[in-house]
PDB file of N, CA and C in Angstrom:
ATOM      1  N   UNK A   1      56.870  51.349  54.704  1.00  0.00           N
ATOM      2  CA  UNK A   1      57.001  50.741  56.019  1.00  0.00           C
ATOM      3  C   UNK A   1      57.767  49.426  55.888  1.00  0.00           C
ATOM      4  N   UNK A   2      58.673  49.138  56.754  1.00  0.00           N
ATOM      5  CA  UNK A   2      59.670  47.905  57.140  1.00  0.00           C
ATOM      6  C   UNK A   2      58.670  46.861  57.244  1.00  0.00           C
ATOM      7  N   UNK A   3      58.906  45.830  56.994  1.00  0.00           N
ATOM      8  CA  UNK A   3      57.850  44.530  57.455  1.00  0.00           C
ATOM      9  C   UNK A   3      58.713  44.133  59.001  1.00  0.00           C
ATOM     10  N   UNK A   4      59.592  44.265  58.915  1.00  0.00           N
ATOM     11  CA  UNK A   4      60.611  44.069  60.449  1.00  0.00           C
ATOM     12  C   UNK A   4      59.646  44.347  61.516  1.00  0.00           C
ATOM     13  N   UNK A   5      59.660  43.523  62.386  1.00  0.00           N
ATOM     14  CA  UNK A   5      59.011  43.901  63.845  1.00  0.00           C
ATOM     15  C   UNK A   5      59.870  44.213  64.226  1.00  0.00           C
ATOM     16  N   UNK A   6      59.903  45.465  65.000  1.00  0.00           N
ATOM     17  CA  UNK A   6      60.752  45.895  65.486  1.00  0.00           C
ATOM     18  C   UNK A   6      59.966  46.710  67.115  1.00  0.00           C
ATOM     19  N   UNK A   7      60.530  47.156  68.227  1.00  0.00           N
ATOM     20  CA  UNK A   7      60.229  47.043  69.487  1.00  0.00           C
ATOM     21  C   UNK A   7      59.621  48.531  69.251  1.00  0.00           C
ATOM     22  N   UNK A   8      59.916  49.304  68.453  1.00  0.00           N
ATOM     23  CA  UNK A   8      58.524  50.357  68.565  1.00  0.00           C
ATOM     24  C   UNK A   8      57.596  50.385  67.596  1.00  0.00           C
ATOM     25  N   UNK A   9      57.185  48.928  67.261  1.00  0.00           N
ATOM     26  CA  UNK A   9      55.502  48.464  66.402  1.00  0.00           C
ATOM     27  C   UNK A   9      54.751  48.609  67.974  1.00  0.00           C
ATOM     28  N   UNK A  10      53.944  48.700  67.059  1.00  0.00           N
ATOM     29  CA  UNK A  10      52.344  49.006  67.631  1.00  0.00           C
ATOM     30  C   UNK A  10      51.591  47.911  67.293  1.00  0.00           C
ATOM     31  N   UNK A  11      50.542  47.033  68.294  1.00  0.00           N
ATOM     32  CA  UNK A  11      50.545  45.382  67.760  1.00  0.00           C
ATOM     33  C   UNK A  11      48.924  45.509  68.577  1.00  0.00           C
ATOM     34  N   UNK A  12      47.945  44.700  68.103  1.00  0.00           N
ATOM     35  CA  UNK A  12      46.878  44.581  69.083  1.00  0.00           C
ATOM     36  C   UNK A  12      47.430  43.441  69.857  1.00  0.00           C
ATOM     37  N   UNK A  13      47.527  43.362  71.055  1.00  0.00           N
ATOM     38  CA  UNK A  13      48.209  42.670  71.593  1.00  0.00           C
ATOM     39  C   UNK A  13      47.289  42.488  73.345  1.00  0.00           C
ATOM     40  N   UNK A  14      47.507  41.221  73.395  1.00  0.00           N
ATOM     41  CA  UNK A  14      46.599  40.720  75.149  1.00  0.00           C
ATOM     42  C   UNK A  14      47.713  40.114  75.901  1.00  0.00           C
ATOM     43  N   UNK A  15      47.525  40.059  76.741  1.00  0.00           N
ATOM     44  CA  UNK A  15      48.232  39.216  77.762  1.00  0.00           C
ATOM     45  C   UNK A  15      49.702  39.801  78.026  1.00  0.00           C
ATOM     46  N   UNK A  16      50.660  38.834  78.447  1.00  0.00           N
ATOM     47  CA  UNK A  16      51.982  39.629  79.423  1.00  0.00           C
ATOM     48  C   UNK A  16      52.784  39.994  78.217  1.00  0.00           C
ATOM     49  N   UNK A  17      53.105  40.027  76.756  1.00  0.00           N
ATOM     50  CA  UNK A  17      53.622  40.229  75.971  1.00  0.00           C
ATOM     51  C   UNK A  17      54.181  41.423  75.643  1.00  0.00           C
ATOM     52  N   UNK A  18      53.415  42.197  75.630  1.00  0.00           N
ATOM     53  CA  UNK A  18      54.181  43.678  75.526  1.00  0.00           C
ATOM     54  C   UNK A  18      54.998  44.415  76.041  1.00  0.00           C
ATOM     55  N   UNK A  19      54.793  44.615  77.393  1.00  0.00           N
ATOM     56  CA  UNK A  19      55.845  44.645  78.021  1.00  0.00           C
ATOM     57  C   UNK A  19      57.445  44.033  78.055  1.00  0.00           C
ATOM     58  N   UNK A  20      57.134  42.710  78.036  1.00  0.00           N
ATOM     59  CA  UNK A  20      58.598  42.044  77.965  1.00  0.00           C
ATOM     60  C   UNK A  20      59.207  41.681  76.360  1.00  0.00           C
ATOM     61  N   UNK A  21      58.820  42.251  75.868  1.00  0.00           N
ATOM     62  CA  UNK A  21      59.516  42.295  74.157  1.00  0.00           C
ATOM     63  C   UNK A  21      59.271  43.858  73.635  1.00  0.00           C
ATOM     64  N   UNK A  22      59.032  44.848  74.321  1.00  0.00           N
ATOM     65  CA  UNK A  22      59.345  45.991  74.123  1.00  0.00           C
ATOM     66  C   UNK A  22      58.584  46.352  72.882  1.00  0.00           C
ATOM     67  N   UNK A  23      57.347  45.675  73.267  1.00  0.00           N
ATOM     68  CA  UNK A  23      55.798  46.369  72.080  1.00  0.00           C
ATOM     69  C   UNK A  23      55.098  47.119  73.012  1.00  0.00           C
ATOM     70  N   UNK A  24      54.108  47.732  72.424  1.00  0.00           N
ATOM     71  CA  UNK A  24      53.197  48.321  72.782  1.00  0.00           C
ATOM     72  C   UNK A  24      51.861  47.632  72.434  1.00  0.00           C
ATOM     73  N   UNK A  25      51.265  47.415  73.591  1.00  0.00           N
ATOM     74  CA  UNK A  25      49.991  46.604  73.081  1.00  0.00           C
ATOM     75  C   UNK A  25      48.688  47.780  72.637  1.00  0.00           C
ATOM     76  N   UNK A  26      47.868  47.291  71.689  1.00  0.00           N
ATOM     77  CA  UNK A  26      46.799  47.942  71.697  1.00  0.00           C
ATOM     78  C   UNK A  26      45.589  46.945  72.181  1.00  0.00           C
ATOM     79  N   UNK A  27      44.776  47.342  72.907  1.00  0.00           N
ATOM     80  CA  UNK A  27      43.723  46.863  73.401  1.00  0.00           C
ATOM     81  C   UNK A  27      42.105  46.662  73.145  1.00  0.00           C
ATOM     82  N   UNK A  28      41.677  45.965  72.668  1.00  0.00           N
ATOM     83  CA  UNK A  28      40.046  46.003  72.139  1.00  0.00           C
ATOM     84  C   UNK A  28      39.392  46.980  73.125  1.00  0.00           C
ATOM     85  N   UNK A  29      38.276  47.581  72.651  1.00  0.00           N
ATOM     86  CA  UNK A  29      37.910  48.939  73.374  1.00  0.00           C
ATOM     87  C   UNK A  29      36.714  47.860  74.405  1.00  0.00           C
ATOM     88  N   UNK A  30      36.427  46.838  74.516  1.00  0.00           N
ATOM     89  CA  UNK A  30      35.225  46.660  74.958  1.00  0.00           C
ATOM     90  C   UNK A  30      35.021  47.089  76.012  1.00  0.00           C
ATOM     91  N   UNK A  31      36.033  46.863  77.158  1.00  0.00           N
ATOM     92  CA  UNK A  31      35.263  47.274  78.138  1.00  0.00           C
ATOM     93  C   UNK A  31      35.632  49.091  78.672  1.00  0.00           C
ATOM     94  N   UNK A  32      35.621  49.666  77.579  1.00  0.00           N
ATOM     95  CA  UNK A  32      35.591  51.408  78.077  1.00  0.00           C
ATOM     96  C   UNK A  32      34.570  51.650  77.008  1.00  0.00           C
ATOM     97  N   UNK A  33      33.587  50.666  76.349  1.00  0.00           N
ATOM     98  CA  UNK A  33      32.131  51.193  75.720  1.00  0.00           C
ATOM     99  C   UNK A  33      31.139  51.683  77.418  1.00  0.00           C
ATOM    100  N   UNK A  34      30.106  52.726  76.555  1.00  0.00           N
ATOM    101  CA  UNK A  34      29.275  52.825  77.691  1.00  0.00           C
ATOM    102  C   UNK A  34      28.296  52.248  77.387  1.00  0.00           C
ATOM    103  N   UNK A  35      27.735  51.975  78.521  1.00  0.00           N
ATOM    104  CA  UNK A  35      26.368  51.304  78.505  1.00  0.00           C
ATOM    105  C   UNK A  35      25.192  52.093  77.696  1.00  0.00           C
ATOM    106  N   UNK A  36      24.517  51.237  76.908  1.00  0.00           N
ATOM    107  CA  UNK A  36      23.544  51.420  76.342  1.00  0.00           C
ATOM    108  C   UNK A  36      23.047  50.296  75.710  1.00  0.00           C
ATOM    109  N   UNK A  37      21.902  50.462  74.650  1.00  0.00           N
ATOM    110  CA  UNK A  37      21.503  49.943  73.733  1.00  0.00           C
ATOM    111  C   UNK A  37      22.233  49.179  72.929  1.00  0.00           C
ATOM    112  N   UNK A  38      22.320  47.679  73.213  1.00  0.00           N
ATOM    113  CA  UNK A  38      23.041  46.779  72.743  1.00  0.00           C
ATOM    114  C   UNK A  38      23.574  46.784  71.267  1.00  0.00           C
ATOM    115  N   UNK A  39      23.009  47.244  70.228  1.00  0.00           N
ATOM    116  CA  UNK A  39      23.262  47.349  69.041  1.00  0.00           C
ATOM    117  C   UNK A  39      24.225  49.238  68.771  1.00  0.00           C
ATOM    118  N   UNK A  40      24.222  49.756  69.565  1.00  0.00           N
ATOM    119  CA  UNK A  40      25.082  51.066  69.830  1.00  0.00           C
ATOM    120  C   UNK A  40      26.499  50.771  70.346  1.00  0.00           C
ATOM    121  N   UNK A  41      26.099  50.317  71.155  1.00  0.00           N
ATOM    122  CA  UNK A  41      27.734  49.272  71.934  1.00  0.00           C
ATOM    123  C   UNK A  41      28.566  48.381  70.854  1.00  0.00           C
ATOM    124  N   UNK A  42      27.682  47.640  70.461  1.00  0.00           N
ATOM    125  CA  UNK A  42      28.202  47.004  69.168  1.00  0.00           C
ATOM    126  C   UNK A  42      28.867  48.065  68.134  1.00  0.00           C
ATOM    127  N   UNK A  43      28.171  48.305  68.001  1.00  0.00           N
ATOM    128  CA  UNK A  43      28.565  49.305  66.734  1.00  0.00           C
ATOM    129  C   UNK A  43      30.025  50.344  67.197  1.00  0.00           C
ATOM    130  N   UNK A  44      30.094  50.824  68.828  1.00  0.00           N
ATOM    131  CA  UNK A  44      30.789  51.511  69.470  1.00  0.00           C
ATOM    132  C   UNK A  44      32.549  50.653  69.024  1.00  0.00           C
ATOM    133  N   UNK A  45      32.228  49.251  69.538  1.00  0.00           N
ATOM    134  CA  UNK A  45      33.579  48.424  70.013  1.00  0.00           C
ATOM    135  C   UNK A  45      33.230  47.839  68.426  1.00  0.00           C
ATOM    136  N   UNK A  46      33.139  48.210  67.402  1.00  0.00           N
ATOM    137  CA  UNK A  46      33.190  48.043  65.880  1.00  0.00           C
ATOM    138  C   UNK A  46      34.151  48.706  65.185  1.00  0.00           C
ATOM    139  N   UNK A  47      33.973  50.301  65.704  1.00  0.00           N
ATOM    140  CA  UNK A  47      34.668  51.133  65.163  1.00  0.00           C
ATOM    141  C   UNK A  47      35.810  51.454  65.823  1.00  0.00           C
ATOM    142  N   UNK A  48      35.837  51.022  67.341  1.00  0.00           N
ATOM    143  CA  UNK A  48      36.944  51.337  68.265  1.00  0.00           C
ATOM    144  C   UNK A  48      37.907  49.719  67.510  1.00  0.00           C
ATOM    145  N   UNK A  49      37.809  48.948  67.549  1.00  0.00           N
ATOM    146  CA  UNK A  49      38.747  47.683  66.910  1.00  0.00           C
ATOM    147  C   UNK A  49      39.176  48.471  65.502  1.00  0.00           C
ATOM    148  N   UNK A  50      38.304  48.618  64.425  1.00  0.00           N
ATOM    149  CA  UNK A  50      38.631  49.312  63.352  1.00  0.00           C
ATOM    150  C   UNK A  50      39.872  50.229  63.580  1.00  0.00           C
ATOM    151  N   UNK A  51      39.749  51.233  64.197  1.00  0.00           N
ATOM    152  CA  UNK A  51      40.668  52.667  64.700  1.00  0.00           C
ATOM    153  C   UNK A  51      42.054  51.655  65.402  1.00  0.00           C
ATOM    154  N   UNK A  52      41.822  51.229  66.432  1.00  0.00           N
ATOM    155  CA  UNK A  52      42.905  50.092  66.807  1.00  0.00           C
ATOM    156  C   UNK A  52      43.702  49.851  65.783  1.00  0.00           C
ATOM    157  N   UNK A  53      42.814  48.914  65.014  1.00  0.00           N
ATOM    158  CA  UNK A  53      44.081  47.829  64.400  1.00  0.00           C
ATOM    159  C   UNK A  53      44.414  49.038  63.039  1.00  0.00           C
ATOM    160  N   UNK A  54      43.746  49.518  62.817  1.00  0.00           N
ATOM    161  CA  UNK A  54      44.421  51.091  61.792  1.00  0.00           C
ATOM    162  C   UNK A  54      46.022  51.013  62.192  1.00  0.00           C
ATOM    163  N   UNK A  55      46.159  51.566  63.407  1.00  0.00           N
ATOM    164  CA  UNK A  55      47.213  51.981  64.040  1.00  0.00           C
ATOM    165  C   UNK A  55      48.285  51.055  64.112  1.00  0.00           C
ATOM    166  N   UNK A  56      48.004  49.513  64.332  1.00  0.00           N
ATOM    167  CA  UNK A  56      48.845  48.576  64.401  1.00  0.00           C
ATOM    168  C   UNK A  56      49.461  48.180  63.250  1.00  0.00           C
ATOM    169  N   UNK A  57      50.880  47.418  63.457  1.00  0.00           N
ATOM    170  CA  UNK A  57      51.619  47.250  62.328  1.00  0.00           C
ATOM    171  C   UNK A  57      52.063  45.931  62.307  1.00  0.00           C
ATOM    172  N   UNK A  58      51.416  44.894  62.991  1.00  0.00           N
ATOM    173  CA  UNK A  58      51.376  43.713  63.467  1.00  0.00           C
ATOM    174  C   UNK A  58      50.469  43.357  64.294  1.00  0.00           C
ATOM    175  N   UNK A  59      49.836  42.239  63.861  1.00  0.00           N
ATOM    176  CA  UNK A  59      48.853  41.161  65.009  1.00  0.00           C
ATOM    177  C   UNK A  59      49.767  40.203  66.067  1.00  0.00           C
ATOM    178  N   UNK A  60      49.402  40.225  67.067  1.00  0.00           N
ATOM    179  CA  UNK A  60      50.099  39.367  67.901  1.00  0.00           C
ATOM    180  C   UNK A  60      48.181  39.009  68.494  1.00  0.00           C
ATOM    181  N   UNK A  61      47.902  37.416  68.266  1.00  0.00           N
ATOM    182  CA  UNK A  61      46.518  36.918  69.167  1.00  0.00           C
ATOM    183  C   UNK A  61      46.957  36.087  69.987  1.00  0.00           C
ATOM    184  N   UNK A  62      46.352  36.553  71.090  1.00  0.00           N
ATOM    185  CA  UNK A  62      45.569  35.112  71.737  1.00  0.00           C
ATOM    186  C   UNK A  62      44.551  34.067  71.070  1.00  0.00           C
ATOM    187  N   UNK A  63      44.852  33.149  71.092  1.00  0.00           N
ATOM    188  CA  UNK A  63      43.921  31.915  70.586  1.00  0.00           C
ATOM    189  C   UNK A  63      43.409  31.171  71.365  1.00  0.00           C
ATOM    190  N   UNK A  64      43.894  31.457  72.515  1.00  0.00           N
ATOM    191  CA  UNK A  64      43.298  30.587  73.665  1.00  0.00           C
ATOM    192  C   UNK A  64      41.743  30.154  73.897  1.00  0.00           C
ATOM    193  N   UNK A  65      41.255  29.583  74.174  1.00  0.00           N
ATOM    194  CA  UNK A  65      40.001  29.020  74.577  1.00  0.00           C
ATOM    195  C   UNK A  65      39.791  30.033  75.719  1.00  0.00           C
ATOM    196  N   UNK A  66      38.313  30.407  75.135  1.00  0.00           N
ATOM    197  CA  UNK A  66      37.814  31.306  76.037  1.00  0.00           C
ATOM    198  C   UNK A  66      36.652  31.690  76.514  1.00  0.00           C
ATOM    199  N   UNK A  67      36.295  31.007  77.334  1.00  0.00           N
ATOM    200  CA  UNK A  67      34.681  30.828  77.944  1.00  0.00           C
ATOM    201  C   UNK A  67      34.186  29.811  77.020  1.00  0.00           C
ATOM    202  N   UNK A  68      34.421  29.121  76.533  1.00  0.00           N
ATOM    203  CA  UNK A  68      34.473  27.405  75.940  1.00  0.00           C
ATOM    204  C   UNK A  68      35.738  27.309  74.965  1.00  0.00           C
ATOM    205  N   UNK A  69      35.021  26.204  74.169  1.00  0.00           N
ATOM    206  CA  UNK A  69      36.744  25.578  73.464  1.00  0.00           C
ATOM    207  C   UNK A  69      37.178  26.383  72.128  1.00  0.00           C
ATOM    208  N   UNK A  70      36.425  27.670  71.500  1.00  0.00           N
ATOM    209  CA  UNK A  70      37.088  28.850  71.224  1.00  0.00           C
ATOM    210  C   UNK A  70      37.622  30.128  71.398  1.00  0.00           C
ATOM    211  N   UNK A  71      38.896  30.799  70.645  1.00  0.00           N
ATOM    212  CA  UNK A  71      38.849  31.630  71.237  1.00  0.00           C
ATOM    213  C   UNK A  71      38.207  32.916  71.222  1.00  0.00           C
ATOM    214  N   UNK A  72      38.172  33.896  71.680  1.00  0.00           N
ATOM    215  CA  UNK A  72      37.551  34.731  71.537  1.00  0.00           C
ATOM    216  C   UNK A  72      36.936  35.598  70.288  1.00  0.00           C
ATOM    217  N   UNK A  73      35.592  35.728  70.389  1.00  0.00           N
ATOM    218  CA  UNK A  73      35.037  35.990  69.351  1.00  0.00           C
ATOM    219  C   UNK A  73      35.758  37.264  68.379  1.00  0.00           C
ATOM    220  N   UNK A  74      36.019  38.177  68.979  1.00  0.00           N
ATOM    221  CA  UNK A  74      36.741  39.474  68.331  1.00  0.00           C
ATOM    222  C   UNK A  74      37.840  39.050  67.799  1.00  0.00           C
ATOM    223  N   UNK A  75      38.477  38.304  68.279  1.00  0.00           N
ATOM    224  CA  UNK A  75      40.016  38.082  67.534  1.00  0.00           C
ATOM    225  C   UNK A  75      40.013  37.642  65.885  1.00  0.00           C
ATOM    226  N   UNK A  76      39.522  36.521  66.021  1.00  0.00           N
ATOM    227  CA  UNK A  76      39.445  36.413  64.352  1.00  0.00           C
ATOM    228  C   UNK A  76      38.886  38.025  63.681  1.00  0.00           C
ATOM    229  N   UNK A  77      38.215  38.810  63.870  1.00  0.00           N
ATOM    230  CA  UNK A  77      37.891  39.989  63.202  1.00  0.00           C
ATOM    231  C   UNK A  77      39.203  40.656  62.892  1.00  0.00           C
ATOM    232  N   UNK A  78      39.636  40.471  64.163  1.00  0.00           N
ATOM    233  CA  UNK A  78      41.368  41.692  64.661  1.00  0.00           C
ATOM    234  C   UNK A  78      42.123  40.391  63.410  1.00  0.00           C
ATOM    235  N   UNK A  79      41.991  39.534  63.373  1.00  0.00           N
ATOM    236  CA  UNK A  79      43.292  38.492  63.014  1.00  0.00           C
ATOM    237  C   UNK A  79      43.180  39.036  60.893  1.00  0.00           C
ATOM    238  N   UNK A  80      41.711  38.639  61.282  1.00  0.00           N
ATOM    239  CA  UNK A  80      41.207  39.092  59.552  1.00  0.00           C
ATOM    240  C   UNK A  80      41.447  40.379  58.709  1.00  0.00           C
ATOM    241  N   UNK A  81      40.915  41.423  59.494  1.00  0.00           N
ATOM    242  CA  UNK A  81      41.099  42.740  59.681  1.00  0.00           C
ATOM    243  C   UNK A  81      42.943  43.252  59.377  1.00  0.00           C
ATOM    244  N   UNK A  82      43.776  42.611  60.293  1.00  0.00           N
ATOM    245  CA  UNK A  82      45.363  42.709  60.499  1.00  0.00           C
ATOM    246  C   UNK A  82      45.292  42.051  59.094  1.00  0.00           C
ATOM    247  N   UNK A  83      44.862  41.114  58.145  1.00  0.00           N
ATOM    248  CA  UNK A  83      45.532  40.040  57.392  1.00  0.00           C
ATOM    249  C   UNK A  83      45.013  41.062  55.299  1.00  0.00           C
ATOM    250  N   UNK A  84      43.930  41.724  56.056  1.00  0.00           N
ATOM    251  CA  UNK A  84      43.329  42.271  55.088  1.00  0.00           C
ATOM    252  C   UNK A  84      44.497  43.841  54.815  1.00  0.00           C
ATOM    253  N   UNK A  85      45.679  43.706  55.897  1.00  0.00           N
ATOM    254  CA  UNK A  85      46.085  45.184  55.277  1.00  0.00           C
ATOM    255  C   UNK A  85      47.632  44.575  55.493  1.00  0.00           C
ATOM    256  N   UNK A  86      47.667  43.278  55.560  1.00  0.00           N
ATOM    257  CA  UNK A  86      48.930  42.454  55.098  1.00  0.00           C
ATOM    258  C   UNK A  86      49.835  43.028  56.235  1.00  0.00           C
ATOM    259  N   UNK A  87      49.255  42.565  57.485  1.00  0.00           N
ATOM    260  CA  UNK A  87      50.153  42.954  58.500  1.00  0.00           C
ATOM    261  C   UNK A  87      50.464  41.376  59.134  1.00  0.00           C
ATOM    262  N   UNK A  88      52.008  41.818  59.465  1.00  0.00           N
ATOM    263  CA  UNK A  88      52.728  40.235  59.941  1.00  0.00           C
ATOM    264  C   UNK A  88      51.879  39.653  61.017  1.00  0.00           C
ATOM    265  N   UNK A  89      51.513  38.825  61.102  1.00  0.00           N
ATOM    266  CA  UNK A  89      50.616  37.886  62.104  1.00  0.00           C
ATOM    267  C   UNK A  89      51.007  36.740  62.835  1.00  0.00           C
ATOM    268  N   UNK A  90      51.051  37.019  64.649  1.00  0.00           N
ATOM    269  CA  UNK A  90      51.527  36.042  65.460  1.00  0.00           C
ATOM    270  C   UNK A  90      50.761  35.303  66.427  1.00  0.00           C
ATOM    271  N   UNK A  91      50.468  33.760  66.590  1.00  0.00           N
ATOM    272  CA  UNK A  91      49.335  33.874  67.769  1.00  0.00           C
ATOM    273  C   UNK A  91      49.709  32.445  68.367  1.00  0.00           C
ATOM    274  N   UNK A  92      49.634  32.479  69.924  1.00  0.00           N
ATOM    275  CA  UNK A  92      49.606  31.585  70.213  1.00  0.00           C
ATOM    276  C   UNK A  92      48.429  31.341  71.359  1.00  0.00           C
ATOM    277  N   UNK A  93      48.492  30.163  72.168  1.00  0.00           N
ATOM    278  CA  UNK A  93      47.327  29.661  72.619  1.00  0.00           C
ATOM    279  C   UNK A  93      48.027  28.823  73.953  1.00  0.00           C
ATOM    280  N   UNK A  94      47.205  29.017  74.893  1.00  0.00           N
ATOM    281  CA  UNK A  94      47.054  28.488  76.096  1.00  0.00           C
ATOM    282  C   UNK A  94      46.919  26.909  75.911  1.00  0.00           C
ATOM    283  N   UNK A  95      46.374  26.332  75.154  1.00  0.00           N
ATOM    284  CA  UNK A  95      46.320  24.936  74.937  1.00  0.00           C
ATOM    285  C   UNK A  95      46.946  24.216  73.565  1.00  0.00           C
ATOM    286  N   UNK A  96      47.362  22.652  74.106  1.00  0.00           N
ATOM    287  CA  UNK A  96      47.689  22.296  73.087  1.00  0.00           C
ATOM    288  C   UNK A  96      47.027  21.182  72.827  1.00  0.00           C
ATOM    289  N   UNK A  97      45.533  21.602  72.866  1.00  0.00           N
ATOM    290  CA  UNK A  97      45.050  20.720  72.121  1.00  0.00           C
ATOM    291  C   UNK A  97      44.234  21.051  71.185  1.00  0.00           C
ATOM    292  N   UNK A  98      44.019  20.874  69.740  1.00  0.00           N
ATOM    293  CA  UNK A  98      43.446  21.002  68.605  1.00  0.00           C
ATOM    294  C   UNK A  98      42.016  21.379  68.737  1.00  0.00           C
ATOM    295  N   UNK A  99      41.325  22.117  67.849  1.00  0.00           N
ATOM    296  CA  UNK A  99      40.086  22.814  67.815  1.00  0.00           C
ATOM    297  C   UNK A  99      39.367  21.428  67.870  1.00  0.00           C
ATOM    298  N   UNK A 100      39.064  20.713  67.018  1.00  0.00           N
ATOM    299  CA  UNK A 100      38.672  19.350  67.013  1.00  0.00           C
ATOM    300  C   UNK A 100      38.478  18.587  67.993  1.00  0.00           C
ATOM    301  N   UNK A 101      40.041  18.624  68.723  1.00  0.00           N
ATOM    302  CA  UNK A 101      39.632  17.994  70.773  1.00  0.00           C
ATOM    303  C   UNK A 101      38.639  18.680  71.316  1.00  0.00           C
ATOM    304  N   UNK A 102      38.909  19.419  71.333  1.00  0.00           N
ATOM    305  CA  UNK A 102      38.452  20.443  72.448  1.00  0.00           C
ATOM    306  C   UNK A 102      37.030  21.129  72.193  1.00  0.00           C
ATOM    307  N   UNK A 103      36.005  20.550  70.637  1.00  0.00           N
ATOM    308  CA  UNK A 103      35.166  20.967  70.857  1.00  0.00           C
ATOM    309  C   UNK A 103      34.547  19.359  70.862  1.00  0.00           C
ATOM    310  N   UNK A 104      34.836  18.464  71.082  1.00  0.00           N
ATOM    311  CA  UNK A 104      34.848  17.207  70.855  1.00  0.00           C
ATOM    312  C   UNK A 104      34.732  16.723  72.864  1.00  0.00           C
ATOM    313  N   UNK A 105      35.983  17.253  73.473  1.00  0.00           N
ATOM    314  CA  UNK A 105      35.870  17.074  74.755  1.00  0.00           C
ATOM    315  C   UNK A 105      34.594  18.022  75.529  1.00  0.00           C
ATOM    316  N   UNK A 106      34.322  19.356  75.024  1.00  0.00           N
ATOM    317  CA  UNK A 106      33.358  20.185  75.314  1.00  0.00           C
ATOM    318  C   UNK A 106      31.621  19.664  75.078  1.00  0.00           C
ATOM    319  N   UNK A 107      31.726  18.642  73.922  1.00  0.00           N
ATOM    320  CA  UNK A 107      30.192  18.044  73.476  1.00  0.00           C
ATOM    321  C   UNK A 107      29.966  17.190  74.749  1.00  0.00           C
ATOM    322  N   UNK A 108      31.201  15.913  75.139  1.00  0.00           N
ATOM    323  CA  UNK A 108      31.123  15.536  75.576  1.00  0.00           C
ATOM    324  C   UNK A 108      30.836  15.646  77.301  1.00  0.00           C
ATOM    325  N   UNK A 109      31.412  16.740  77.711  1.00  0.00           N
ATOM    326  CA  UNK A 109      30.899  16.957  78.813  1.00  0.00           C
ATOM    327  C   UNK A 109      29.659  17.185  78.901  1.00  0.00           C
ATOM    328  N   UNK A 110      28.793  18.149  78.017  1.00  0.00           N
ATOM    329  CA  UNK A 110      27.879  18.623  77.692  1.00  0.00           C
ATOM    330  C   UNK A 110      26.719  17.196  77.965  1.00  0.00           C
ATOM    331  N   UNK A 111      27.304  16.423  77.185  1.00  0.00           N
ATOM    332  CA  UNK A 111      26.159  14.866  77.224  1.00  0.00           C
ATOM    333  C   UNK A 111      26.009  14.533  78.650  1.00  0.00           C
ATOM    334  N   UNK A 112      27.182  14.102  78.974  1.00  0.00           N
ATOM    335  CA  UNK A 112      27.437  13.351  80.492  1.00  0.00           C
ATOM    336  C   UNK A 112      27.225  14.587  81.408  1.00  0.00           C
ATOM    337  N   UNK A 113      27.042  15.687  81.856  1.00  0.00           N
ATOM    338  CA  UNK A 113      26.484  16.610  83.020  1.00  0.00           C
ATOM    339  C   UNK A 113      24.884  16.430  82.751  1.00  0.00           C
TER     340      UNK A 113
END
């Protein structure tokens, strides 16, 4: 396999990206798990990320802050996971401010509310 990204890789990929650079995103399975028993679900969107990033030939993350001042919990798995089978890795983030600010500005609100 080419290390080249090239526009028919297969990438776990979020947000408006795929489309306009001529990837194909793959998508975390979470929300097409069915309901059940919390530790089944888990285990469900475990093996569905696994099978995912199989398929992918590049990481593209979101890093963005997400529902507080990290980003989303799955990604580092997808980021680790992508890094463990030496696939090219891209990520950017909604903010530019440092993990450090931003869990620093997050304490602080936390005190003062």
């Amino acid at each position: 396999m080419s290390s080249a990204l090239t526009p028919s890789h297969t990438v776990p990929l979020s947000g408006p990206f795929a489309g306009k650079c001529g990837l194909e995103g793959l998508y975390p399975p979470d929300n097409s798990v069915s309901a059940g028993p919390l530790a089944e679900m888990a285990a469900e969107i475990f093996k569905g990320n696994g099978e995912m990033s199989d398929r992918a030939q590049a990481i593209v993350a979101n890093i963005s802050p997400f529902r507080g001042p990290n980003m989303d919990p799955g990604t580092p798995w997808e980021i680790g996971y992508g890094a463990s089978r030496c696939l090219p890795f891209f990520a950017w983030s909604s903010s530019t401010l440092t993990l450090f600010q931003r869990q620093t500005s997050a304490q602080l609100s936390i005190l003062t509310a």
